[in-house]
Protein backbone atom coordinates (compact mmCIF):
# COMPACT_ATOMS: atom_id res chain seq x y z
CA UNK A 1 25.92 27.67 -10.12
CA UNK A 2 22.38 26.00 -10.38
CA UNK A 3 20.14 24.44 -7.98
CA UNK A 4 17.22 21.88 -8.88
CA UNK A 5 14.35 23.79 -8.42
CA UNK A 6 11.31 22.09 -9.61
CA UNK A 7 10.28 19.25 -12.36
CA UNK A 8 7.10 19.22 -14.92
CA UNK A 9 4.68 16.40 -15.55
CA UNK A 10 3.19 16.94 -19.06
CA UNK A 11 -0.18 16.32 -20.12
CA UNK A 12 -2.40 15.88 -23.55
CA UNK A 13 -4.65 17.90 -20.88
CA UNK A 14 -4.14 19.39 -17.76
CA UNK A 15 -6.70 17.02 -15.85
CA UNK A 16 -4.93 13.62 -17.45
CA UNK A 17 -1.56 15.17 -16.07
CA UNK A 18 -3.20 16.28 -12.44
CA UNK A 19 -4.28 12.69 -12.54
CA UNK A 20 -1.51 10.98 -13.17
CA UNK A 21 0.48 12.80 -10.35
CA UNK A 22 -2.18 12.53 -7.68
CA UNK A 23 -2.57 8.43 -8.26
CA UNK A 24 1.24 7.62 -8.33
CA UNK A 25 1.78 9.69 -5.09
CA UNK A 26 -1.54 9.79 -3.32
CA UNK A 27 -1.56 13.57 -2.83
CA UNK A 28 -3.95 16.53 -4.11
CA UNK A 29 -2.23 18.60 -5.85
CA UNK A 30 -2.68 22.57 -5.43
CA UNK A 31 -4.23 25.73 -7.36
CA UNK A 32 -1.59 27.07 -9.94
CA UNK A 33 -2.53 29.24 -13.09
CA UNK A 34 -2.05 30.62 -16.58
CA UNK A 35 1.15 31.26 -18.50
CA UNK A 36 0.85 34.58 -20.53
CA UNK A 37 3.67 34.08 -23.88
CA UNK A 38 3.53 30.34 -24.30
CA UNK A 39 -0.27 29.78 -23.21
CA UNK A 40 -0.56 26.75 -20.70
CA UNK A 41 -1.56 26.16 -17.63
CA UNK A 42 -0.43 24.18 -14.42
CA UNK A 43 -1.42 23.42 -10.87
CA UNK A 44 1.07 22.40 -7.95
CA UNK A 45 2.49 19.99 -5.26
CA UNK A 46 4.52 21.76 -3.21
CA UNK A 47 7.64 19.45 -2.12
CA UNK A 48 10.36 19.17 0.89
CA UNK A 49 13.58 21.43 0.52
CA UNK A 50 12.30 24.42 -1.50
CA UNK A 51 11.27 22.35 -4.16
CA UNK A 52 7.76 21.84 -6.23
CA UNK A 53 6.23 19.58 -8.59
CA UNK A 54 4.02 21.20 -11.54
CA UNK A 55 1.39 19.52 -13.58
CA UNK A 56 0.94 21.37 -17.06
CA UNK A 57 -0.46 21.03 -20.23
CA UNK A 58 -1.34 23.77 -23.39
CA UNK A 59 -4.33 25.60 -22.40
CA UNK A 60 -7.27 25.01 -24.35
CA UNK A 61 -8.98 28.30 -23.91
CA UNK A 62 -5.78 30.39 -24.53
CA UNK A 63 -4.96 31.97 -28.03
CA UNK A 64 -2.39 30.17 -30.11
CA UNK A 65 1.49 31.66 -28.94
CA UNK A 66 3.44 33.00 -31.54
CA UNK A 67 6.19 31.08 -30.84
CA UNK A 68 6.92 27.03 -29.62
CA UNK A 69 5.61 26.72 -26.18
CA UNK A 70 7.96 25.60 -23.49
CA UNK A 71 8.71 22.11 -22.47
CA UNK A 72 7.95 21.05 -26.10
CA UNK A 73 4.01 20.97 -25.00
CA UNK A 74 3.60 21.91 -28.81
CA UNK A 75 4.80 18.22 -29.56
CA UNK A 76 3.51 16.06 -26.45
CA UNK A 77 0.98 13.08 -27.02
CA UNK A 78 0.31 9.79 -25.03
CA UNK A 79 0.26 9.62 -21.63
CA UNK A 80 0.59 11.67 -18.95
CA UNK A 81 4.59 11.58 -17.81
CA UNK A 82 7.52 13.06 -15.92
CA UNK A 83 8.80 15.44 -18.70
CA UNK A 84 11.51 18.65 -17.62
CA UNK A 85 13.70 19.09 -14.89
CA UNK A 86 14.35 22.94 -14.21
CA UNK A 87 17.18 24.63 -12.41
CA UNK A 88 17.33 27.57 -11.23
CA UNK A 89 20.46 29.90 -11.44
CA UNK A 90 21.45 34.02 -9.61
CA UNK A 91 22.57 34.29 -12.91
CA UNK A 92 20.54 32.61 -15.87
CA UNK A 93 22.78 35.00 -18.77
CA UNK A 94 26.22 33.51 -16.88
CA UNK A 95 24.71 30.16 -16.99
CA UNK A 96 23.92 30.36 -20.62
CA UNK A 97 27.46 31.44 -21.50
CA UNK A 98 28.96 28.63 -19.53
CA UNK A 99 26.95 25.89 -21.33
CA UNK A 100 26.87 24.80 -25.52
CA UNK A 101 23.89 26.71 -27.58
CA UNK A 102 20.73 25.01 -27.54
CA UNK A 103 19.70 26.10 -23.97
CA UNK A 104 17.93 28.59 -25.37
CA UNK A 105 17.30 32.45 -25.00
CA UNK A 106 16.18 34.38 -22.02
CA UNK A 107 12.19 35.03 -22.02
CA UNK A 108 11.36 37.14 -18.86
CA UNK A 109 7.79 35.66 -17.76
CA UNK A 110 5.33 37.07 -14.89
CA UNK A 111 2.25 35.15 -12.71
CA UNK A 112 0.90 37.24 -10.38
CA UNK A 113 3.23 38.75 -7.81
CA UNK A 114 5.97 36.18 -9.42
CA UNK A 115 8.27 36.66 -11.78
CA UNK A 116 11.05 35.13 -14.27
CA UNK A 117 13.25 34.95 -16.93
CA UNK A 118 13.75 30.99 -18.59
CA UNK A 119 15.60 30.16 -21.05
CA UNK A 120 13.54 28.42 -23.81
CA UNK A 121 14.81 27.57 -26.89
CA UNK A 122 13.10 29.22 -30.13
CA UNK A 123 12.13 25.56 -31.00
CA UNK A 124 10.49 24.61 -27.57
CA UNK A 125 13.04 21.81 -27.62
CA UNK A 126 15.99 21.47 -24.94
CA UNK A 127 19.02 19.55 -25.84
CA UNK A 128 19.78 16.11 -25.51
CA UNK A 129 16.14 15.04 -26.46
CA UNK A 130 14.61 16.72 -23.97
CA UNK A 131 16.71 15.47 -21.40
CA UNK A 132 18.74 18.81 -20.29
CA UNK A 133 17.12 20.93 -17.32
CA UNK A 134 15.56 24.07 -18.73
CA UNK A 135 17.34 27.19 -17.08
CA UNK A 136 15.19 29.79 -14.22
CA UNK A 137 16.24 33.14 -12.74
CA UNK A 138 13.73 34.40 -10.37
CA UNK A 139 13.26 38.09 -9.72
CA UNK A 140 12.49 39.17 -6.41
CA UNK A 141 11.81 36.84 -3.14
CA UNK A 142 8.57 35.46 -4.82
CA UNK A 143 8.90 31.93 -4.64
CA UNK A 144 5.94 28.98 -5.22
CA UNK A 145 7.97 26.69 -2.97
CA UNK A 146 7.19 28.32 0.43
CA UNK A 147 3.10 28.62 -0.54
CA UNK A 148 2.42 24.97 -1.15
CA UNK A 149 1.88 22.47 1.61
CA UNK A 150 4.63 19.28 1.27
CA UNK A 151 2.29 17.28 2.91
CA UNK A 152 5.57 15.15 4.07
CA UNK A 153 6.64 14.60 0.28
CA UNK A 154 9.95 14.77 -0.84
CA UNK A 155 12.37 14.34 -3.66
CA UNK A 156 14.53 11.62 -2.97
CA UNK A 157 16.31 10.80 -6.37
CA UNK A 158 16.18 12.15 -9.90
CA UNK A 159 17.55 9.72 -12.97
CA UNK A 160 18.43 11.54 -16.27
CA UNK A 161 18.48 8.89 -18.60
CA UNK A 162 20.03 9.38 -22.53
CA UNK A 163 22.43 7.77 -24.82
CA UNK A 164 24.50 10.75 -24.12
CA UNK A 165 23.97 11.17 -20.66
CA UNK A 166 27.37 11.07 -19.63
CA UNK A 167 28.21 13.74 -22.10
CA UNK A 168 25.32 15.92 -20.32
CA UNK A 169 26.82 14.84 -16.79
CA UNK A 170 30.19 16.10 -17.81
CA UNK A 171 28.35 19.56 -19.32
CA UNK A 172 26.40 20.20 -16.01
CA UNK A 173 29.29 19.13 -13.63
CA UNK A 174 30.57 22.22 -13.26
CA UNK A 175 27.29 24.12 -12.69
CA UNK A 176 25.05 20.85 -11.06
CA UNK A 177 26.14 19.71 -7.46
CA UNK A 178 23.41 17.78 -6.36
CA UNK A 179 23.82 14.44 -4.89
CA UNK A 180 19.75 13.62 -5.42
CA UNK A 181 20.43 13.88 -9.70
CA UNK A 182 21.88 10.91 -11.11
CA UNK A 183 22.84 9.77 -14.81
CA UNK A 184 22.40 6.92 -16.63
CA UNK A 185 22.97 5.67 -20.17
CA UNK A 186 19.81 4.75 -22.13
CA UNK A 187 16.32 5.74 -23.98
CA UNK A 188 15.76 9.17 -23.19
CA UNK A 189 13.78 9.63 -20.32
CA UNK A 190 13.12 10.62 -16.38
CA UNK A 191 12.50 9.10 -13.27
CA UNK A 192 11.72 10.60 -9.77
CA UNK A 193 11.83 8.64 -6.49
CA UNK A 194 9.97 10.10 -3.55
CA UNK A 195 8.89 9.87 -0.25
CA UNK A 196 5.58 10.43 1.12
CA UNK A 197 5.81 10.13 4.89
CA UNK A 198 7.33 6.83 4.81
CA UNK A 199 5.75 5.67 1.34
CA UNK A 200 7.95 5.05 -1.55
CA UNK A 201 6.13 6.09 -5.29
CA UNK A 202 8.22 6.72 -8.43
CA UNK A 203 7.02 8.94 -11.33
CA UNK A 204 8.11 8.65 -15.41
């Protein structure tokens, strides 16, 4: 099984991608860090339900990874935007087995007291143009969720949108019971509704 767990707004630069979140929802977002392996950087928005938003870009000051960085950061230009939706799964090597190739292969990742294993693909790019969540297994209780403040915001829808999106519907169904993740058929892309204490704002 898999659970939403958090989405990713890209930047050209962290700061354009911090920006872009705190205008469209009126919040400040929150101290994150460095990535060791795939050398980026984020900070964080903590959101209703055990879920978080992260703002990340490639990290300027970090040495050139000797591999594709997640998220397809290697590729990104233009502006700042909704990018990834991540899931996270007890068991990320079941999860893997249960889905086509092109997921990716198991990469076990530490911050601080937290730590990982995601499933990135070799060429930084996730199926279905981007479109597919990328795959989490934490390790341990370490969590970002319960550190960051909501502030009252929450997740209230999340549109996959893709020529093939009901092909990736029908992929996910048996993994992917959420009733706030919707599909729809079109130009690849994401949309998140939410609700900040009464306010409506959408992010793209």
């Amino acid at each position: 099984m898999m659970e939403l767990d958090h989405i990713a707004i890209a930047g050209e630069t962290l700061p354009a991608a911090v920006a872009y979140v705190q205008e469209a929802l009126g919040v400040t977002l929150q101290r994150g860090g460095e990535h060791a392996v795939f050398h980026t950087h984020n900070k964080l928005l903590g959101l209703e339900d055990g879920l978080y938003l992260e703002a990340i870009a490639v990290n300027p000051d970090a040495a050139v990874p000797d591999r594709a960085r997640w998220f397809d950061l290697d590729r990104f230009s233009g502006p700042a935007r909704l990018t990834n939706w991540i899931c996270r799964c007890d068991d990320l090597d079941a999860a893997l087995r249960a889905l086509p190739e092109g997921f990716g292969a198991p990469v076990q990742l530490q911050r601080g007291d937290l730590r990982w294993r995601m499933a990135v693909p070799q060429s930084g790019i996730l199926p279905f143009d981007n479109c597919a969540p990328a795959l989490i297994e934490w390790q341990g209780d370490a969590h970002p969720a319960p550190r960051l403040g909501s502030g009252g915001c929450r997740l209230e829808t999340l549109e996959v949108q893709h020529p093939d999106a009901l092909v990736l519907a029908d992929l996910l169904a048996p993994l992917l019971h959420d009733s706030r993740v919707s599909f729809a058929t079109g130009d690849p892309g994401l949309k998140a509704a939410f609700d900040i204490a009464g306010r409506k704002a959408v992010l793209k």
